[in-house]
N, C-alpha and C. Protein backbone atom coordinates (compact mmCIF):
# COMPACT_ATOMS: atom_id res chain seq x y z
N UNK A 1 0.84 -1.19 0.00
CA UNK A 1 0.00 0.00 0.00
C UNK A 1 0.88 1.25 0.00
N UNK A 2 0.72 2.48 -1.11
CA UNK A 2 1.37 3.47 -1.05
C UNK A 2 0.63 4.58 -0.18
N UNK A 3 1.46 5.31 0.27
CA UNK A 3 0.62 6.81 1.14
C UNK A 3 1.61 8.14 0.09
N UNK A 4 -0.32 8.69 0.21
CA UNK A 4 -0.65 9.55 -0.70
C UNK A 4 -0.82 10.83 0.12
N UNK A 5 -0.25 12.03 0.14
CA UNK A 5 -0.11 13.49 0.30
C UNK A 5 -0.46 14.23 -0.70
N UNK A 6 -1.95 14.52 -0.98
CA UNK A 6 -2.42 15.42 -2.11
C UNK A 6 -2.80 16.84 -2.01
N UNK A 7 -1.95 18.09 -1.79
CA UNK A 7 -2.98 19.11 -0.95
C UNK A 7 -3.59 19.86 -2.59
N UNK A 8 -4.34 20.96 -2.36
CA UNK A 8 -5.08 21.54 -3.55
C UNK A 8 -4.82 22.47 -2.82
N UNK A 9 -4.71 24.11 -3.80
CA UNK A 9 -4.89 24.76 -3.74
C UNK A 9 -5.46 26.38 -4.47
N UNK A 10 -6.65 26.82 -4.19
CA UNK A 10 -7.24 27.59 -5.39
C UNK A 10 -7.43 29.02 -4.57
N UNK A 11 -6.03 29.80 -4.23
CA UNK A 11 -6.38 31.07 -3.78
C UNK A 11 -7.55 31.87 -4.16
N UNK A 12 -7.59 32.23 -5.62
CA UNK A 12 -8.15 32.65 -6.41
C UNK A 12 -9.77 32.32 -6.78
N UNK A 13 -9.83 30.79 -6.58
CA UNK A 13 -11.11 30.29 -6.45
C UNK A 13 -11.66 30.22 -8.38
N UNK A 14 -10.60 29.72 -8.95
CA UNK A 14 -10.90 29.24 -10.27
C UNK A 14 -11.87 28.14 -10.26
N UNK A 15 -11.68 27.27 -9.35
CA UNK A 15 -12.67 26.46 -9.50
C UNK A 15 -12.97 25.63 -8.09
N UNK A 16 -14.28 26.04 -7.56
CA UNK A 16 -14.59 26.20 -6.51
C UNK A 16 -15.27 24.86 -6.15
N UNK A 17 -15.44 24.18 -7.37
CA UNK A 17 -16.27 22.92 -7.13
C UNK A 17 -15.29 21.84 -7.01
N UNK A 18 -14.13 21.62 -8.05
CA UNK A 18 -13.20 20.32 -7.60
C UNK A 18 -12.87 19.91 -6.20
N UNK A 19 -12.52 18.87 -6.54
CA UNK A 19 -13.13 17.95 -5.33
C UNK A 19 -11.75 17.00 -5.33
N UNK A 20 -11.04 17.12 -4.51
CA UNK A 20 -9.17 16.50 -4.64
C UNK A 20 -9.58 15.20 -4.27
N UNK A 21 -10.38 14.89 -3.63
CA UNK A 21 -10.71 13.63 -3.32
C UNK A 21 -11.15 12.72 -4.61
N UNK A 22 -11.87 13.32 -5.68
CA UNK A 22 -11.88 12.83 -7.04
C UNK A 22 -10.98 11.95 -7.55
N UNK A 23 -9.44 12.54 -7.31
CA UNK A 23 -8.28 12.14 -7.86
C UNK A 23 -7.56 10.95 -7.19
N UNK A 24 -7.71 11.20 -5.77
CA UNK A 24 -6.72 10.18 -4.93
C UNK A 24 -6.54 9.20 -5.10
N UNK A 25 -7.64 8.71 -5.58
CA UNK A 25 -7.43 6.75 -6.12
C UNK A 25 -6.69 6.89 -7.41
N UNK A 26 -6.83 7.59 -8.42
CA UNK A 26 -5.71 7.98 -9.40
C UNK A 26 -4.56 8.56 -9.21
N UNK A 27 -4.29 9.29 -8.11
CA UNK A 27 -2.70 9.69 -8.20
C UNK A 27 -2.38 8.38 -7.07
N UNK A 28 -2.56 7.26 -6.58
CA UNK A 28 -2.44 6.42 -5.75
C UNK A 28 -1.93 5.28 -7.07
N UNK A 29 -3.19 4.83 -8.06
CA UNK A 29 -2.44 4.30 -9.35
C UNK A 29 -1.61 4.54 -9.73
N UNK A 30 -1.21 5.96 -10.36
CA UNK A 30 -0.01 6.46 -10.66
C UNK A 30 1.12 6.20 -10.17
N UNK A 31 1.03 6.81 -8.65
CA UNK A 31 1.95 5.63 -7.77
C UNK A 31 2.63 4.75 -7.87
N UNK A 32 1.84 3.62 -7.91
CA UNK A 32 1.50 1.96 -8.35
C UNK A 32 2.48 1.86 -9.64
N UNK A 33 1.69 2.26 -10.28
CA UNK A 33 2.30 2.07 -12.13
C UNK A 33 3.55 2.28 -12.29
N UNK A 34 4.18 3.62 -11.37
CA UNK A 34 5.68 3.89 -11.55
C UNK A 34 6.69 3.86 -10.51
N UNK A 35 5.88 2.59 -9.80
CA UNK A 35 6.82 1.92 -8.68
C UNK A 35 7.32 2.78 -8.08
N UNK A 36 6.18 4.01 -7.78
CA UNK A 36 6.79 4.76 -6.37
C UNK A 36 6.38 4.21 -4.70
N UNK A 37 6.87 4.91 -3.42
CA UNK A 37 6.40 3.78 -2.33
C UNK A 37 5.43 5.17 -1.61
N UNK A 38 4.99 6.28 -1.91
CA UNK A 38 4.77 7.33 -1.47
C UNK A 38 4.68 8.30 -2.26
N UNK A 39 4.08 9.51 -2.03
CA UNK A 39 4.00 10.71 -2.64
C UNK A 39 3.53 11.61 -2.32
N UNK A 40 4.33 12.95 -2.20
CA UNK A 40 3.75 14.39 -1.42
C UNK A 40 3.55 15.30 -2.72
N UNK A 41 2.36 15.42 -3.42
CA UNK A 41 2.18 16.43 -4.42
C UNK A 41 1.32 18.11 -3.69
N UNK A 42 2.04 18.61 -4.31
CA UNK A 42 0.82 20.12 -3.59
C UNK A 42 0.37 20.90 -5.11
N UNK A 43 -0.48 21.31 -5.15
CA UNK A 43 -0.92 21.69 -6.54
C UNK A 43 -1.61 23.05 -6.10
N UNK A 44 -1.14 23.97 -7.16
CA UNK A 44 -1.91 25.24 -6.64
C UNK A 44 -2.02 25.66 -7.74
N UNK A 45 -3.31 26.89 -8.16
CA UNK A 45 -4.21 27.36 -8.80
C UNK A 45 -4.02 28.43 -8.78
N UNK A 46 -3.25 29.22 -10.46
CA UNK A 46 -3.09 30.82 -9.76
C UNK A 46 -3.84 31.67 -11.18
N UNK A 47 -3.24 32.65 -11.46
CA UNK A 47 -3.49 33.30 -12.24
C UNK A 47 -2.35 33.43 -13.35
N UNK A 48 -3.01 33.99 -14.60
CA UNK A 48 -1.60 33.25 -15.60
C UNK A 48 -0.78 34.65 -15.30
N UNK A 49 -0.54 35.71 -14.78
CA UNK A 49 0.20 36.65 -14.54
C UNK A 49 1.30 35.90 -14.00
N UNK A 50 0.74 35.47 -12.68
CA UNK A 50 1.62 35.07 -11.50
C UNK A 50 2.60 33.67 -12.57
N UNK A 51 2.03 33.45 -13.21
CA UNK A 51 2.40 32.16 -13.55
C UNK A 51 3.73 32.53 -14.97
N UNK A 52 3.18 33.40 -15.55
CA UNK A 52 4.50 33.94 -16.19
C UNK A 52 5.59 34.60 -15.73
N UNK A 53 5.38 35.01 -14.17
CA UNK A 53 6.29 35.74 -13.13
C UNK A 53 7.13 34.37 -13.07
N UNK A 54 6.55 32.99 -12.28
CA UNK A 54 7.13 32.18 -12.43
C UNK A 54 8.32 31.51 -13.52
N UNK A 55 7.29 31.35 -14.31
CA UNK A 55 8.01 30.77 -15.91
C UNK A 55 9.56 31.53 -15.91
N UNK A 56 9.17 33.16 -15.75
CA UNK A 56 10.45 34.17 -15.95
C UNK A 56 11.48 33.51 -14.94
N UNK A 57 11.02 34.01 -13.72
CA UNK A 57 12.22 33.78 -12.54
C UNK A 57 12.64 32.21 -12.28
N UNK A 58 11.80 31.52 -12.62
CA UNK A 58 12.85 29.79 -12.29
C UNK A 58 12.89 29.35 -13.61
N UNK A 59 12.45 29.51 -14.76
CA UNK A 59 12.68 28.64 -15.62
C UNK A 59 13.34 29.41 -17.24
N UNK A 60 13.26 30.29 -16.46
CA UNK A 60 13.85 31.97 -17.68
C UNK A 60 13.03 32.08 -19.05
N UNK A 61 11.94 31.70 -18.75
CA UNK A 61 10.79 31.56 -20.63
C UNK A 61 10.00 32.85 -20.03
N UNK A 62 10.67 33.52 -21.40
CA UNK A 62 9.35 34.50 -21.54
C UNK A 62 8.02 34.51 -22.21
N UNK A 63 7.09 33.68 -21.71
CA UNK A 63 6.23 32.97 -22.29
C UNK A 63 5.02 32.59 -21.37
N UNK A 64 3.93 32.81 -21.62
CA UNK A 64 2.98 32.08 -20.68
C UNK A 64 2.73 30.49 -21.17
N UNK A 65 2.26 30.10 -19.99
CA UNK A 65 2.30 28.16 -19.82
C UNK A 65 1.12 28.18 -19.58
N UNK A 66 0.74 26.51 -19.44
CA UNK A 66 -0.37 26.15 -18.63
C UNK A 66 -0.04 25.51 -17.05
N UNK A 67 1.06 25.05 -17.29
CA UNK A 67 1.18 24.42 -15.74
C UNK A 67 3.15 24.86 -15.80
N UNK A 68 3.10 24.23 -14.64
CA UNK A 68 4.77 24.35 -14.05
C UNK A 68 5.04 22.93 -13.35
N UNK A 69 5.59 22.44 -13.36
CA UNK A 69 5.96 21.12 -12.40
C UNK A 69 7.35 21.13 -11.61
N UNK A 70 7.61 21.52 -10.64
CA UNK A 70 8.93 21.09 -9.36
C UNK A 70 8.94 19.87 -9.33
N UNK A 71 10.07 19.36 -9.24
CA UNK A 71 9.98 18.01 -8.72
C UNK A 71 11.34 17.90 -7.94
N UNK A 72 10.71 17.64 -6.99
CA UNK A 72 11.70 16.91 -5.68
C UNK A 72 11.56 15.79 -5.57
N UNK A 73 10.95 14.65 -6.59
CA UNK A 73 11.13 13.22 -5.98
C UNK A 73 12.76 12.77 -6.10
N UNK A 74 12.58 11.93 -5.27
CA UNK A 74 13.69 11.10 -4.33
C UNK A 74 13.77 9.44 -3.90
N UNK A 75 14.73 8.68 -4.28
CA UNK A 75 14.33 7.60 -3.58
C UNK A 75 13.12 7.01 -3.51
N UNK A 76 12.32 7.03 -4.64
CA UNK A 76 11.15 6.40 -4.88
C UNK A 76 10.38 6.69 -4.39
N UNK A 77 10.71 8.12 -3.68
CA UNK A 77 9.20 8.84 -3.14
C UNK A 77 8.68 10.04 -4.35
N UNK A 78 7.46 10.28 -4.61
CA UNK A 78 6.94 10.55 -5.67
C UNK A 78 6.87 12.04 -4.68
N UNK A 79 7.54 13.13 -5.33
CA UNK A 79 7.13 14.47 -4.53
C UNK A 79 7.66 16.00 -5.40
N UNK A 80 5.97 17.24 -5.46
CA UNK A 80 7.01 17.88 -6.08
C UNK A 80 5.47 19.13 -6.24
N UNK A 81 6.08 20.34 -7.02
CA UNK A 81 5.15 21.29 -6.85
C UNK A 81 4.29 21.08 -8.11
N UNK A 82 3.00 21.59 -8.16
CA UNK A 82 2.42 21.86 -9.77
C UNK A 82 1.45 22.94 -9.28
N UNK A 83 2.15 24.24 -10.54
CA UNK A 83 1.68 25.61 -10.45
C UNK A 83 0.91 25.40 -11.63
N UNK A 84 -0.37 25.81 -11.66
CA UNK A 84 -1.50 25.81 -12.70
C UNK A 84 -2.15 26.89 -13.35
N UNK A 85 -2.12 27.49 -14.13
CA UNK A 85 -2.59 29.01 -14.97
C UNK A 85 -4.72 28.49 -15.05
N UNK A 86 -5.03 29.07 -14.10
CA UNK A 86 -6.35 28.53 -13.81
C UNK A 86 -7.22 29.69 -15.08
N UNK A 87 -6.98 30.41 -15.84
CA UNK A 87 -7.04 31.07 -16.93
C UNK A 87 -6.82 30.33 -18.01
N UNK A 88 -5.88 29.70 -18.23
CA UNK A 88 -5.61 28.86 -19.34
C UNK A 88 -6.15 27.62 -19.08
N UNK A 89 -6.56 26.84 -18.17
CA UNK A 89 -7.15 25.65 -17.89
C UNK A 89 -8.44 26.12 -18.10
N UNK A 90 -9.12 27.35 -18.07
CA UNK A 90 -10.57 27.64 -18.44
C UNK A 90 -10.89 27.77 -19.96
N UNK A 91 -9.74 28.83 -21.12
CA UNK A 91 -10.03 29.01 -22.27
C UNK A 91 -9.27 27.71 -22.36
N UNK A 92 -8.69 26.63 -22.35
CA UNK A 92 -8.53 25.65 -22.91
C UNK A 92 -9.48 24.73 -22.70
N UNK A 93 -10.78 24.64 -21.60
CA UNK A 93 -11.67 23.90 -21.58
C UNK A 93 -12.95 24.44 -22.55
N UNK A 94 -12.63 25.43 -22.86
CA UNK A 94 -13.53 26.12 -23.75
C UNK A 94 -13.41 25.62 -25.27
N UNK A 95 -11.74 25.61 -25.56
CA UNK A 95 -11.51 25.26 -26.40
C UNK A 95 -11.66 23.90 -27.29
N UNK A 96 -11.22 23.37 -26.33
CA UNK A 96 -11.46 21.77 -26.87
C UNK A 96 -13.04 21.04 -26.04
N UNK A 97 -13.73 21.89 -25.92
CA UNK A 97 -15.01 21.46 -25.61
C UNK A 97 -15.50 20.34 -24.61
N UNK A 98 -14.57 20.67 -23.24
CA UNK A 98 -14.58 19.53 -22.06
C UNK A 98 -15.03 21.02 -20.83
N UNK A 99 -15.19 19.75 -19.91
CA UNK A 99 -15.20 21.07 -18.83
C UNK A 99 -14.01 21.34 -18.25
N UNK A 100 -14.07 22.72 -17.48
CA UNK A 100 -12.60 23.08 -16.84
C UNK A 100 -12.22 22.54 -15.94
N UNK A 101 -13.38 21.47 -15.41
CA UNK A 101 -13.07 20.61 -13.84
C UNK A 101 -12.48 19.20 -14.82
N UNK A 102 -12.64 18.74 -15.65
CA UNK A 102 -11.96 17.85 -16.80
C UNK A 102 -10.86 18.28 -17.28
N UNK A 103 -10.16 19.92 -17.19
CA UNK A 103 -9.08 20.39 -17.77
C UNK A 103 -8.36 20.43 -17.28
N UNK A 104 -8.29 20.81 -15.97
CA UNK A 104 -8.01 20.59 -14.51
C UNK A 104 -7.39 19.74 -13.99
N UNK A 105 -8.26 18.27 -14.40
CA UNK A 105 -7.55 17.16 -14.10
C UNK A 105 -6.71 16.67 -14.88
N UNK A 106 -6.63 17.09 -15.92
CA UNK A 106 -6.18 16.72 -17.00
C UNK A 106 -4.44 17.18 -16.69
N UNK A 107 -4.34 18.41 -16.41
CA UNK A 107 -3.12 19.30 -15.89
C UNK A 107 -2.27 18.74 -14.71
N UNK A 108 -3.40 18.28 -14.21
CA UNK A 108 -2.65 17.79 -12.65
C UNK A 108 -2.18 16.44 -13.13
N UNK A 109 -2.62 15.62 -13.90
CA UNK A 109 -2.29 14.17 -14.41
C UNK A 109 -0.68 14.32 -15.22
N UNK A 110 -0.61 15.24 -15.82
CA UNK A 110 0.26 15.89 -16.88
C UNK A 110 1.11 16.46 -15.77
N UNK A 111 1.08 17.00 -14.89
CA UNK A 111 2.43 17.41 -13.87
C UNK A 111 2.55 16.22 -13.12
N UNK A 112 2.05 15.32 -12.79
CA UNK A 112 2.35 14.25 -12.23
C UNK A 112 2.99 13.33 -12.62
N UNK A 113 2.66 13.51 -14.36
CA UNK A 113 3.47 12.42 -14.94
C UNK A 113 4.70 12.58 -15.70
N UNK A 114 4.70 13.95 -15.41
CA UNK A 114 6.41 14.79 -15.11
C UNK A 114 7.04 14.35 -14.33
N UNK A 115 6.61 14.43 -12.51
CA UNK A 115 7.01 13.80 -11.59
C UNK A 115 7.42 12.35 -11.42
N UNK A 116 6.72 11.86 -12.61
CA UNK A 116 7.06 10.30 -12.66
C UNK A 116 8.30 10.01 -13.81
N UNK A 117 8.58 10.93 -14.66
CA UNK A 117 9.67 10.85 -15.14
C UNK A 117 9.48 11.40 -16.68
N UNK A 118 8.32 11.41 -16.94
CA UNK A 118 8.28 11.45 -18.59
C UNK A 118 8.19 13.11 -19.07
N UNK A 119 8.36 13.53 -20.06
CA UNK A 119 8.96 14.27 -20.99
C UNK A 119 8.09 14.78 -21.97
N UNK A 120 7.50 15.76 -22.14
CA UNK A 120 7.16 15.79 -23.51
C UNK A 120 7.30 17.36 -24.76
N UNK A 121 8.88 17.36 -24.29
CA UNK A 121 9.82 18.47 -25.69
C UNK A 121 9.89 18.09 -26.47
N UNK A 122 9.82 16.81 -27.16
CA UNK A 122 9.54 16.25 -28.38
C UNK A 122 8.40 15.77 -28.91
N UNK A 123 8.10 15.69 -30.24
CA UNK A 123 6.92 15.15 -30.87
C UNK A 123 6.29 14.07 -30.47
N UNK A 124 7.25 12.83 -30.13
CA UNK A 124 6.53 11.86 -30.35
C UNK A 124 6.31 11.87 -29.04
N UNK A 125 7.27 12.46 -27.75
CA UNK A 125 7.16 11.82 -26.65
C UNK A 125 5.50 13.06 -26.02
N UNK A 126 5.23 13.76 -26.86
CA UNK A 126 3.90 14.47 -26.11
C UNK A 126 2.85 13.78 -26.80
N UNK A 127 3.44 12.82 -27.90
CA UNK A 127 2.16 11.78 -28.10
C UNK A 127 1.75 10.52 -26.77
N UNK A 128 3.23 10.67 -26.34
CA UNK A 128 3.05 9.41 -25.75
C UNK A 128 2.50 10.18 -24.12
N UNK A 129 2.48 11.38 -23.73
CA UNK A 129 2.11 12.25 -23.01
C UNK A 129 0.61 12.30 -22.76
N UNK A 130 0.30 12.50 -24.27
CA UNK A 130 -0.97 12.84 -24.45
C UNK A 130 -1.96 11.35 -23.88
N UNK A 131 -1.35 10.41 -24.21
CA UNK A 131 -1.54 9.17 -24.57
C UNK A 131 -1.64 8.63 -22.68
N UNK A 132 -1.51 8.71 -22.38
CA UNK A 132 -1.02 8.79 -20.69
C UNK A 132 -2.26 9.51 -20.01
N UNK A 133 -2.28 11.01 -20.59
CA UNK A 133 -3.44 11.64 -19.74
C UNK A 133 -4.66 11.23 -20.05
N UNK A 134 -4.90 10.64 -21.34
CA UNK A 134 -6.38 10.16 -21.53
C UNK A 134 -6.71 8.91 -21.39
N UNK A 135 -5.72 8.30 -21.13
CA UNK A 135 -5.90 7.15 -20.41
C UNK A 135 -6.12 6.82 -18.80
N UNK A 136 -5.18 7.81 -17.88
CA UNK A 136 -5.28 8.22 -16.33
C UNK A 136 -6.95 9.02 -16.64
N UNK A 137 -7.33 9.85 -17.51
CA UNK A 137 -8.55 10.95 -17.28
C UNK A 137 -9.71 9.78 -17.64
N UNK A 138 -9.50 8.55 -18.14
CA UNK A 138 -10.85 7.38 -18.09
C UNK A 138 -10.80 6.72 -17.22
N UNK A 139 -10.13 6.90 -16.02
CA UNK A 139 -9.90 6.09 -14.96
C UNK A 139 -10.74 6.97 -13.61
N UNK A 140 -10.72 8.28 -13.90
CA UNK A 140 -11.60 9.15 -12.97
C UNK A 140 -13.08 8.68 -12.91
């Protein structure tokens, strides 16, 4: 049995209805799948300002994102930050015609599976990215 540390956080109140408890049996799989023994994720919800402040000062892109992922895992403990542009998780739920509590999860699955090791700066490997989140997002 793995132990799971999931906190949420939505200063801003982008989305007032998700429900972290939704996820836990899926970031607990996740877990599972990539032979971690534990995991401390904290996920927070900002605004895409704050979030290009970010991008600038730790990762030097002058560019707005949708998410950010830290990762401090260690020793097979699964642990690490995910900063979320709760603006861009809304016009992108707009966009591709899901809801933003579906876009949402979708983001947090996608920084997690950063945390688990995978990659997606290349073509094929954001297929295999893509390929990952919609498979974890039919498991919700």
């Amino acid at each position: 049995m793995t132990e799971l540390f999931f906190e949420y956080l939505d200063p801003h109140k982008f989305f007032p209805d998700f429900n972290k408890n939704d996820l836990r049996h899926l970031l607990v799989k996740l877990e599972e799948d990539f032979h971690f023994k534990a995991s401390k994720i904290q996920t927070t919800v900002i605004n895409e300002e704050e979030l290009l402040e970010m991008n600038q000062q730790f990762l030097k892109h002058e560019y707005y994102t949708d998410i950010i992922t830290f990762d401090y895992s260690e020793d097979k403990i699964l642990a690490g930050d995910l900063f979320i542009s709760g603006n861009r998780c809304r016009e992108n739920a707009d966009e591709y015609k899901t809801s933003a509590i579906n876009e949402l999860e979708r983001y947090i699955i996608h920084g997690v599976l950063h945390l688990c090791g995978l990659d997606d700066k290349r073509d094929e490997m954001r297929i295999i990215m893509r390929e990952r989140e919609d498979y974890y997002l039919g498991l919700i």
